[in-house]
Each structure stands twice: as C-alpha cells, then as structure tokens.
N, C-alpha and C. Protein backbone atom coordinates (compact mmCIF):
# COMPACT_ATOMS: atom_id res chain seq x y z
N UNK A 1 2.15 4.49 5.56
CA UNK A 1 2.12 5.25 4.33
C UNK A 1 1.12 4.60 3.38
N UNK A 2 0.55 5.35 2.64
CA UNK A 2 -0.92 5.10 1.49
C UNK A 2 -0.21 5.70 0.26
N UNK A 3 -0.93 4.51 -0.29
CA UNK A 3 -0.50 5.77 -2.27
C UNK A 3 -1.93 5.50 -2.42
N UNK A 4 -1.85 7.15 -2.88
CA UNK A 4 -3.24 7.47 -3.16
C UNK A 4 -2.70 7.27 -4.89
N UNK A 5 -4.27 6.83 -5.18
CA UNK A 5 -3.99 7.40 -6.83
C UNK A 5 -5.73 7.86 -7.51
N UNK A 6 -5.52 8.99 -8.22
CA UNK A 6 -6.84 9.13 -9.25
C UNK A 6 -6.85 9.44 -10.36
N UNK A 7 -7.68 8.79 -11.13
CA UNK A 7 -7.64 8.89 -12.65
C UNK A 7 -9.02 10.21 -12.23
N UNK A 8 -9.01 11.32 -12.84
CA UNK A 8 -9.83 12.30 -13.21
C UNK A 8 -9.65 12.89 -14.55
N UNK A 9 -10.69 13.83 -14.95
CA UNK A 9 -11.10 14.88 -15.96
C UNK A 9 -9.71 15.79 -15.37
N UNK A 10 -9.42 15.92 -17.12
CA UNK A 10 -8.25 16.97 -16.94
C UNK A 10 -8.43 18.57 -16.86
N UNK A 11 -10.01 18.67 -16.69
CA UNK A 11 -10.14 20.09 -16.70
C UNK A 11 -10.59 20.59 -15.10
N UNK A 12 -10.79 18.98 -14.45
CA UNK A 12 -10.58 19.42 -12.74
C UNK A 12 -9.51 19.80 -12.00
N UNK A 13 -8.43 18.90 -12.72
CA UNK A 13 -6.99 19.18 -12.35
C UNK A 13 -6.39 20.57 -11.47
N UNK A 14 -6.54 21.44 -11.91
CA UNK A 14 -6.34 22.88 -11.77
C UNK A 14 -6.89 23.40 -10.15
N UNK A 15 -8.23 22.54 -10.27
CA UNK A 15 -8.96 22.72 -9.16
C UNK A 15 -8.43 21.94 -7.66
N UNK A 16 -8.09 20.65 -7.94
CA UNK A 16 -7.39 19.71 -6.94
C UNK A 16 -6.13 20.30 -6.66
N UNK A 17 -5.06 20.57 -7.30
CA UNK A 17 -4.39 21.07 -7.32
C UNK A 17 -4.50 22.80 -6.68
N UNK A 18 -5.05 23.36 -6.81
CA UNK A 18 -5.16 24.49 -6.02
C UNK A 18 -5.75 24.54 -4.64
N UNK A 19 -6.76 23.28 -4.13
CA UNK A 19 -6.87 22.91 -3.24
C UNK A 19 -5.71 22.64 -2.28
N UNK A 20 -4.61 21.48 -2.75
CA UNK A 20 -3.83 21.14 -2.36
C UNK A 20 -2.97 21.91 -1.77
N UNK A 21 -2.79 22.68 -2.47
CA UNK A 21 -2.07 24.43 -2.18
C UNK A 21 -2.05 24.97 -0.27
N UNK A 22 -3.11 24.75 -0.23
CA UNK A 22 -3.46 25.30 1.32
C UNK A 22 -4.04 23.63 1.88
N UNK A 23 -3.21 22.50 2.01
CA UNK A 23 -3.27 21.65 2.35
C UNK A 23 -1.35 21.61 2.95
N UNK A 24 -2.17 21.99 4.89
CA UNK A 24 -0.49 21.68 5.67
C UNK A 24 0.26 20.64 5.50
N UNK A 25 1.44 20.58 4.53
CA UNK A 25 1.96 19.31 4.93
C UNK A 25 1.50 18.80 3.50
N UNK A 26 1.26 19.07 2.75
CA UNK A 26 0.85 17.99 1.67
C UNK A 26 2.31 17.80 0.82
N UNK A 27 2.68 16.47 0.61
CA UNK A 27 3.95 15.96 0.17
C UNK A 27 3.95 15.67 -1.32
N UNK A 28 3.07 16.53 -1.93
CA UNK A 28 3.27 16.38 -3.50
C UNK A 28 2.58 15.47 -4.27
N UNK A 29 2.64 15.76 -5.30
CA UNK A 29 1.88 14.61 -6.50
C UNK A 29 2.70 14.31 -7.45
N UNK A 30 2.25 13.21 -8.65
CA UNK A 30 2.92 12.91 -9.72
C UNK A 30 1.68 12.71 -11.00
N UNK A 31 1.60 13.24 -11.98
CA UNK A 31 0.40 13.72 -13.16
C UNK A 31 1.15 12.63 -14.05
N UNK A 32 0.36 12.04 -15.14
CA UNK A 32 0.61 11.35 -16.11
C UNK A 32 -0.54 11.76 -16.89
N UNK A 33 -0.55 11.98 -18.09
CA UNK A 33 -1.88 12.06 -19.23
C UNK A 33 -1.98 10.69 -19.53
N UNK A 34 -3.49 10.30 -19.32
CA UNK A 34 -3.96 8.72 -19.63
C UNK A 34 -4.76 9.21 -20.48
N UNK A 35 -5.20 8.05 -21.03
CA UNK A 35 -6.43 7.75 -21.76
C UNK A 35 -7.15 6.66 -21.47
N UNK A 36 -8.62 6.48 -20.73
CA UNK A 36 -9.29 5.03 -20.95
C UNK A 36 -10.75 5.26 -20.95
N UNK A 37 -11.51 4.29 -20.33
CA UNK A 37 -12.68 4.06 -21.24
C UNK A 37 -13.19 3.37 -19.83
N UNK A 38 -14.45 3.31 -19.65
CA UNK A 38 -14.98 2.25 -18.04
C UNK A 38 -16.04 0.99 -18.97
N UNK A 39 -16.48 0.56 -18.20
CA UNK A 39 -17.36 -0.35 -18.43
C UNK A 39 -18.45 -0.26 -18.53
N UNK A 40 -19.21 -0.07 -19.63
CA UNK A 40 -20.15 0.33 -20.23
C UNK A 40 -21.90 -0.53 -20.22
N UNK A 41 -22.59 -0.12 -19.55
CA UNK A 41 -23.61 -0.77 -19.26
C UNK A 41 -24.40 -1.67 -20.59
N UNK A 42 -24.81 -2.79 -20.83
CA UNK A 42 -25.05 -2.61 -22.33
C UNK A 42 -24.42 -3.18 -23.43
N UNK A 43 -24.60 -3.88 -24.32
CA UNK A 43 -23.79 -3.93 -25.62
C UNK A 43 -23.08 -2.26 -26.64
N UNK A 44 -21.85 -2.11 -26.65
CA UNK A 44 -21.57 -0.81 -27.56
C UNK A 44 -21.82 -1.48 -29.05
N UNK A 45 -21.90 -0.01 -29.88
CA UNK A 45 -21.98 -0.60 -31.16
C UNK A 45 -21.59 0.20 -31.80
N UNK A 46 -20.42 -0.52 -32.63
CA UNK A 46 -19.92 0.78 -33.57
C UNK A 46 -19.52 0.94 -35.13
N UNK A 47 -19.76 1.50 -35.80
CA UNK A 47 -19.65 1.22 -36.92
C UNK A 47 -18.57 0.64 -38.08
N UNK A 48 -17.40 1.11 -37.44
CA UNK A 48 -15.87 0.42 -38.03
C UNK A 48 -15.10 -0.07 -36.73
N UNK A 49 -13.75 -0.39 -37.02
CA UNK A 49 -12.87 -0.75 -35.89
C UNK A 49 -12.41 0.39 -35.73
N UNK A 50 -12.02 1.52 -36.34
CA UNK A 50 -11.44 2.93 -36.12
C UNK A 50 -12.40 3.38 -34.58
N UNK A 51 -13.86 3.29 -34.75
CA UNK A 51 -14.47 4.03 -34.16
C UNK A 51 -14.41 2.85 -32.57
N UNK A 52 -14.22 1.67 -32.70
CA UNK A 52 -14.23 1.02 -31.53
C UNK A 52 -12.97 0.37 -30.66
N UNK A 53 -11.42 1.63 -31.25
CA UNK A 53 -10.93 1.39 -31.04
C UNK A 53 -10.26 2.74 -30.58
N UNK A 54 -10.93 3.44 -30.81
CA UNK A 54 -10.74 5.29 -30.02
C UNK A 54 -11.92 5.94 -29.50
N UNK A 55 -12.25 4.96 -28.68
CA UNK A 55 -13.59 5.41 -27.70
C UNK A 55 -13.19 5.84 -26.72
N UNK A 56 -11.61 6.13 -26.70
CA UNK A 56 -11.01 6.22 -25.13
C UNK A 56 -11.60 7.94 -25.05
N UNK A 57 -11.09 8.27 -23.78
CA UNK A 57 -11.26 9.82 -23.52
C UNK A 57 -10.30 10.23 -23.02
N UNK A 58 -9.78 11.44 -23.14
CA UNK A 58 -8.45 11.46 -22.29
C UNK A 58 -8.81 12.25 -20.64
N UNK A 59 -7.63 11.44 -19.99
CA UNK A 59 -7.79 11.69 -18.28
C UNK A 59 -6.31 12.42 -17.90
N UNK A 60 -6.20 12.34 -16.54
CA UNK A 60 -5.38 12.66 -15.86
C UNK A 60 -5.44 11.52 -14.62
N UNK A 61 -3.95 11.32 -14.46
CA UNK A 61 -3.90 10.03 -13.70
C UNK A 61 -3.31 10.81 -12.57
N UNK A 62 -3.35 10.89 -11.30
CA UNK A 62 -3.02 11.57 -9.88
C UNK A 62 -2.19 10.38 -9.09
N UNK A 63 -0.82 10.59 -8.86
CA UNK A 63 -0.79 9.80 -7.99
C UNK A 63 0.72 10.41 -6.68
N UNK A 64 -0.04 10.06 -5.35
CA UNK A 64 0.41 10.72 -4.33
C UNK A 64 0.78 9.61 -3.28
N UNK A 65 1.95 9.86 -2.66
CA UNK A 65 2.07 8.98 -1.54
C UNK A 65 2.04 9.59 0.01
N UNK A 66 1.65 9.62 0.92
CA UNK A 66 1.30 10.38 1.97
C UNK A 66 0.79 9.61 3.14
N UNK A 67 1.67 10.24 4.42
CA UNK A 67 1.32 9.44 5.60
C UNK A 67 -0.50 9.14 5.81
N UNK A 68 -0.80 7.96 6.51
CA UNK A 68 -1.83 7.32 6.76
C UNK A 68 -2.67 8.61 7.42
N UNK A 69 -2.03 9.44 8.01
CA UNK A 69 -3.20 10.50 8.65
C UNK A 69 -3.51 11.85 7.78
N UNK A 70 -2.62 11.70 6.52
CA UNK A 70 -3.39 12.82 5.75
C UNK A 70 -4.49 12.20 4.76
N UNK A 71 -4.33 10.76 4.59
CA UNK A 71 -4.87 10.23 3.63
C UNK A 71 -6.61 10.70 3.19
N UNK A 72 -7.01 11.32 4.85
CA UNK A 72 -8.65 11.62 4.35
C UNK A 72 -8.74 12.79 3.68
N UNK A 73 -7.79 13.43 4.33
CA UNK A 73 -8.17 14.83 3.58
C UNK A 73 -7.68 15.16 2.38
N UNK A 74 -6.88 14.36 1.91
CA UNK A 74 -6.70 14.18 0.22
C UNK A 74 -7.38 13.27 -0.54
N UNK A 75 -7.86 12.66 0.30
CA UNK A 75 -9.20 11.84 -0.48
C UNK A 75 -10.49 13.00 -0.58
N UNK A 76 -11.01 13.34 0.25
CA UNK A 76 -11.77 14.66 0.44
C UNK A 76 -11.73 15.69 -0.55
N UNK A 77 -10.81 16.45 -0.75
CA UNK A 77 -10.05 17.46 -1.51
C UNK A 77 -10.14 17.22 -3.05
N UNK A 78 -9.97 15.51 -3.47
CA UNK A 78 -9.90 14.78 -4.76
C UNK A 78 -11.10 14.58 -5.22
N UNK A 79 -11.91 13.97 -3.92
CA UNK A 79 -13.44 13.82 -4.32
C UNK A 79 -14.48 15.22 -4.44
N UNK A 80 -13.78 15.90 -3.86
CA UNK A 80 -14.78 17.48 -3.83
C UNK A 80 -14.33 18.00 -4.75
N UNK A 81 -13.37 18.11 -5.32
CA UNK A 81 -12.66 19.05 -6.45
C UNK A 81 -12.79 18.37 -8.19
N UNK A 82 -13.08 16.68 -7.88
CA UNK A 82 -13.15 15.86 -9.05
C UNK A 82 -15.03 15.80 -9.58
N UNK A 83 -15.17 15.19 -8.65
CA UNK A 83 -16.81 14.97 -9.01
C UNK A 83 -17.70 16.25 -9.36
N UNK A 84 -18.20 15.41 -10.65
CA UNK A 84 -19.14 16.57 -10.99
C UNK A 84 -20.60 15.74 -11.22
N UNK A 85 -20.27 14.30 -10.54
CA UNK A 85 -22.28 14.06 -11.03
C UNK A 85 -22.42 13.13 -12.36
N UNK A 86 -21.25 13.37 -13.33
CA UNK A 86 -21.48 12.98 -14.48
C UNK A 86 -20.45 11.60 -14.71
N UNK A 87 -21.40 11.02 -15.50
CA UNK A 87 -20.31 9.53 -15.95
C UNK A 87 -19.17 10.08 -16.67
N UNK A 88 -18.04 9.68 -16.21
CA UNK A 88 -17.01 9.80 -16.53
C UNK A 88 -15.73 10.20 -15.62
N UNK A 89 -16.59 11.00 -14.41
CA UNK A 89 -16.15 11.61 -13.50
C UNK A 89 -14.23 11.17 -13.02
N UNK A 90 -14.49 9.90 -12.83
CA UNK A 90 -12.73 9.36 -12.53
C UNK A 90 -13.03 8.01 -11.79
N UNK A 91 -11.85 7.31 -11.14
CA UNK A 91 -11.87 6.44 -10.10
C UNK A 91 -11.07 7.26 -9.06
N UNK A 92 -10.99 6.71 -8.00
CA UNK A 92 -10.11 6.76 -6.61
C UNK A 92 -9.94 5.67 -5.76
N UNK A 93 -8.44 5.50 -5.57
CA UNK A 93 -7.90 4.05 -4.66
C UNK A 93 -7.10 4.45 -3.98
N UNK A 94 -6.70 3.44 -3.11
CA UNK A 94 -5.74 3.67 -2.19
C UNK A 94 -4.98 2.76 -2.00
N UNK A 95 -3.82 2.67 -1.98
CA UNK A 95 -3.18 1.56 -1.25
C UNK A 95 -1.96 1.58 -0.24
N UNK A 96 -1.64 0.34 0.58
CA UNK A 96 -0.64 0.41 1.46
C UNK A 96 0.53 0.20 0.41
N UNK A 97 1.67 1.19 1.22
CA UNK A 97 2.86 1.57 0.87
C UNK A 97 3.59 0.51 1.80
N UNK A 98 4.21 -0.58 1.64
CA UNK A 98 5.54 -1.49 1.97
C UNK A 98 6.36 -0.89 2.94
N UNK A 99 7.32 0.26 1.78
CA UNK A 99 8.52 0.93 2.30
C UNK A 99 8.14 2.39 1.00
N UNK A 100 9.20 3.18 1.57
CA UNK A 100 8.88 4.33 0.94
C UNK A 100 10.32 5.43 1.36
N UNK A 101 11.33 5.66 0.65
CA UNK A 101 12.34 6.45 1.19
C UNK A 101 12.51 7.63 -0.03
N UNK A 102 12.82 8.70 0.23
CA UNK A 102 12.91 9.86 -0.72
C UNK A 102 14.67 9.50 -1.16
N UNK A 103 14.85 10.10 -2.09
CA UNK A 103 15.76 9.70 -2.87
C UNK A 103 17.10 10.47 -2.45
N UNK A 104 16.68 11.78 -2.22
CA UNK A 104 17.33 12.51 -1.81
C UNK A 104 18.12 12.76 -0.38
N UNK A 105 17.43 11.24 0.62
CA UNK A 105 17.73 11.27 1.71
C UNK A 105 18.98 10.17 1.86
N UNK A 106 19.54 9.86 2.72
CA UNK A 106 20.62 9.10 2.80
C UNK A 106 20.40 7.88 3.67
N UNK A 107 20.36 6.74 3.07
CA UNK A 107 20.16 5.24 3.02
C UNK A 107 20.11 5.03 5.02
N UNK A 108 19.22 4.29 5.12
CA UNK A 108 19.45 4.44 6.62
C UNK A 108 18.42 3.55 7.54
C-alpha cells in the first residue's frame, strides 16, 4: 500500500476528480483546503510584515491511499489533470503505507 498525496490549484480539483470517476477500483480520496508558499528563487521583498506574512496562496491538499499497482495511474491522472506549465502548479509524493485497515472492517 502507497499514500499518495498532492498539494494542487483548487480550480484543477474538479478535473482530477472527474478523472478519477472512470478510474476501476479507485478507493477514494481525502481534500483539506491548505494554504502555502514554495521556495522562491531570489531574495523576496516586501514592503510591511502584513504583506510578508500573507504571501501564501490557497491550495488543495489530495490525499489517497491505494494498493501499490494502482499507484501509476493515479499518479498519471494527478499529473495530467494538475499541471498546467505554470509556477505554482502543486507538489506530488508518495509514500509506503506500514499497515492500513478500514474502519469499518472487523479487527483481524
């Protein structure tokens, strides 16, 4: 098992998500509204602390857990439906899942 996770533009959302749609087997997501900021090539410069302290942008944070053999094609799906070319676009990671039991299932 992999947890996928992506921070994207919240106006791609709609798009990944409708992808997902006609993805066999896809075991769901979990959305959080973020806000952050990347690392900026350069010295920033800003005129008060107000302004260098709400430079954030707001995102959408994606995060999915899903067997090791769907993992490409929701990476695929995230990266085709997220990227647009432009700074700001998102991140995407992956990681190994330990253990992983649905809640709803019975201890075992």
């Amino acid at each position: 098992m992999k947890e996928i996770k992506a921070i994207v533009r919240p106006t791609r959302l709609h798009k990944i998500r409708d992808a997902f749609r006609h993805l066999s087997g896809f075991p769901g997501m979990s959305i959080s509204h973020v806000e952050g900021c990347s690392a900026h090539v350069g010295a920033e410069q800003h005129d008060t602390l107000k302004e260098e302290l709400t430079d954030f942008t707001k995102k959408v944070r994606i995060e999915i857990v899903a067997p090791d053999e769907m993992v490409p094609d929701i990476l695929r799906i995230i990266h085709h439906n997220a990227h647009t070319g432009q700074t700001g676009d998102g991140v995407l990671w992956v990681t190994e899942v330990g253990e992983f039991l649905r809640l709803c299932q019975a201890e075992g």
